[in-house]
Protein backbone atom coordinates (compact mmCIF):
# COMPACT_ATOMS: atom_id res chain seq x y z
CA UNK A 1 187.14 375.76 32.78
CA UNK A 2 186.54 376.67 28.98
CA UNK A 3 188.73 377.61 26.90
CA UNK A 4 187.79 380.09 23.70
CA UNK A 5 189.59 379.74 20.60
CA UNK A 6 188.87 382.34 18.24
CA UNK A 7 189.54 383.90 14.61
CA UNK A 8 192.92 385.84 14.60
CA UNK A 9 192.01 387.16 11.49
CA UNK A 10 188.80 387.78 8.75
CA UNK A 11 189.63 384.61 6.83
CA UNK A 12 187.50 381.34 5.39
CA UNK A 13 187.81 378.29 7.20
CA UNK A 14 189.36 375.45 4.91
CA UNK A 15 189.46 372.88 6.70
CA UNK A 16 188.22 371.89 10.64
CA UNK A 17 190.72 369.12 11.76
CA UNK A 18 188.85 368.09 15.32
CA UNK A 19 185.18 367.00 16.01
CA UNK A 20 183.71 367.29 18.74
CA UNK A 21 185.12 364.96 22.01
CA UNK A 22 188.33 364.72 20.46
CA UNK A 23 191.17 365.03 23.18
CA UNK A 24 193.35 367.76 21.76
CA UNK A 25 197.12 368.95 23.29
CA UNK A 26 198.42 372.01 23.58
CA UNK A 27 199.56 373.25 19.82
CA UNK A 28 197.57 370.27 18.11
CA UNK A 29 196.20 372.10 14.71
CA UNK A 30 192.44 372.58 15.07
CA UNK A 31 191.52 373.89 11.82
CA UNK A 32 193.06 375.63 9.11
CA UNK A 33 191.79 379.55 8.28
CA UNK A 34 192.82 380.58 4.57
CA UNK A 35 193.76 384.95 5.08
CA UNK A 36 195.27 386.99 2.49
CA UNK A 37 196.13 384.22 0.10
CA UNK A 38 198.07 381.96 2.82
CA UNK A 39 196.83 379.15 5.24
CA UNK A 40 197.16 379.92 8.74
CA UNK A 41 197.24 376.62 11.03
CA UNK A 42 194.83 377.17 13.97
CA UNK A 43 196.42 375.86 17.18
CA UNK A 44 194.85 374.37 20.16
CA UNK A 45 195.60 377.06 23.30
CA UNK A 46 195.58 374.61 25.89
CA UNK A 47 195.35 371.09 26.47
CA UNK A 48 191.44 369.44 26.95
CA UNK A 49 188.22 367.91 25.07
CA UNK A 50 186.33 369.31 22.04
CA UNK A 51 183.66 370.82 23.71
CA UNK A 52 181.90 372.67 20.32
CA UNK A 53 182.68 373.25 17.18
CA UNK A 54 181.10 377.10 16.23
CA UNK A 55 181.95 376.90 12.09
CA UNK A 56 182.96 374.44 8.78
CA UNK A 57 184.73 374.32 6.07
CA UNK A 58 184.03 376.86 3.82
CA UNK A 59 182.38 379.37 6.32
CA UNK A 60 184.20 383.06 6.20
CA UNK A 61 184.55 384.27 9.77
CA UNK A 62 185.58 387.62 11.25
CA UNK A 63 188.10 388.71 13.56
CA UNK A 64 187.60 387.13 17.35
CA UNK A 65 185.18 385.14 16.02
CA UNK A 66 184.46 382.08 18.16
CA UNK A 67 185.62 378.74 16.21
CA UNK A 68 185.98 375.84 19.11
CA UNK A 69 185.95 375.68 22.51
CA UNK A 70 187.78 373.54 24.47
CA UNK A 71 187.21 372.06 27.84
């Protein structure tokens, strides 16, 4: 079972913190989303493997926008 993790916010991604086949935890930081001036920690929604990695640093992404799925 997949699990989606996407934007919460219109933001630009500052930093991804995973790669692909990295075993994450639940709450593990996946990447960092810069919004309104502050740096918002993405957080891993689930425990399970890197499955895809949708952006990179530097890309500006939308509200619900996929960023990483985990499996």
């Amino acid at each position: 079972m997949s699990v989606e993790v996407k934007a919460p916010m219109p933001g630009k991604i500052l930093e991804v913190l995973v790669k692909v086949g990295d075993q994450v935890k639940e709450d593990d930081e996946l990447l960092m989303l810069e919004a309104m001036k502050m740096e918002n920690p993405i957080y891993a929604p689930a425990d399970g493997t890197v499955k895809d990695i949708k952006v990179k640093a530097s890309d500006s992404v939308e509200t619900d926008q996929l960023l990483v799925v985990i499996e």
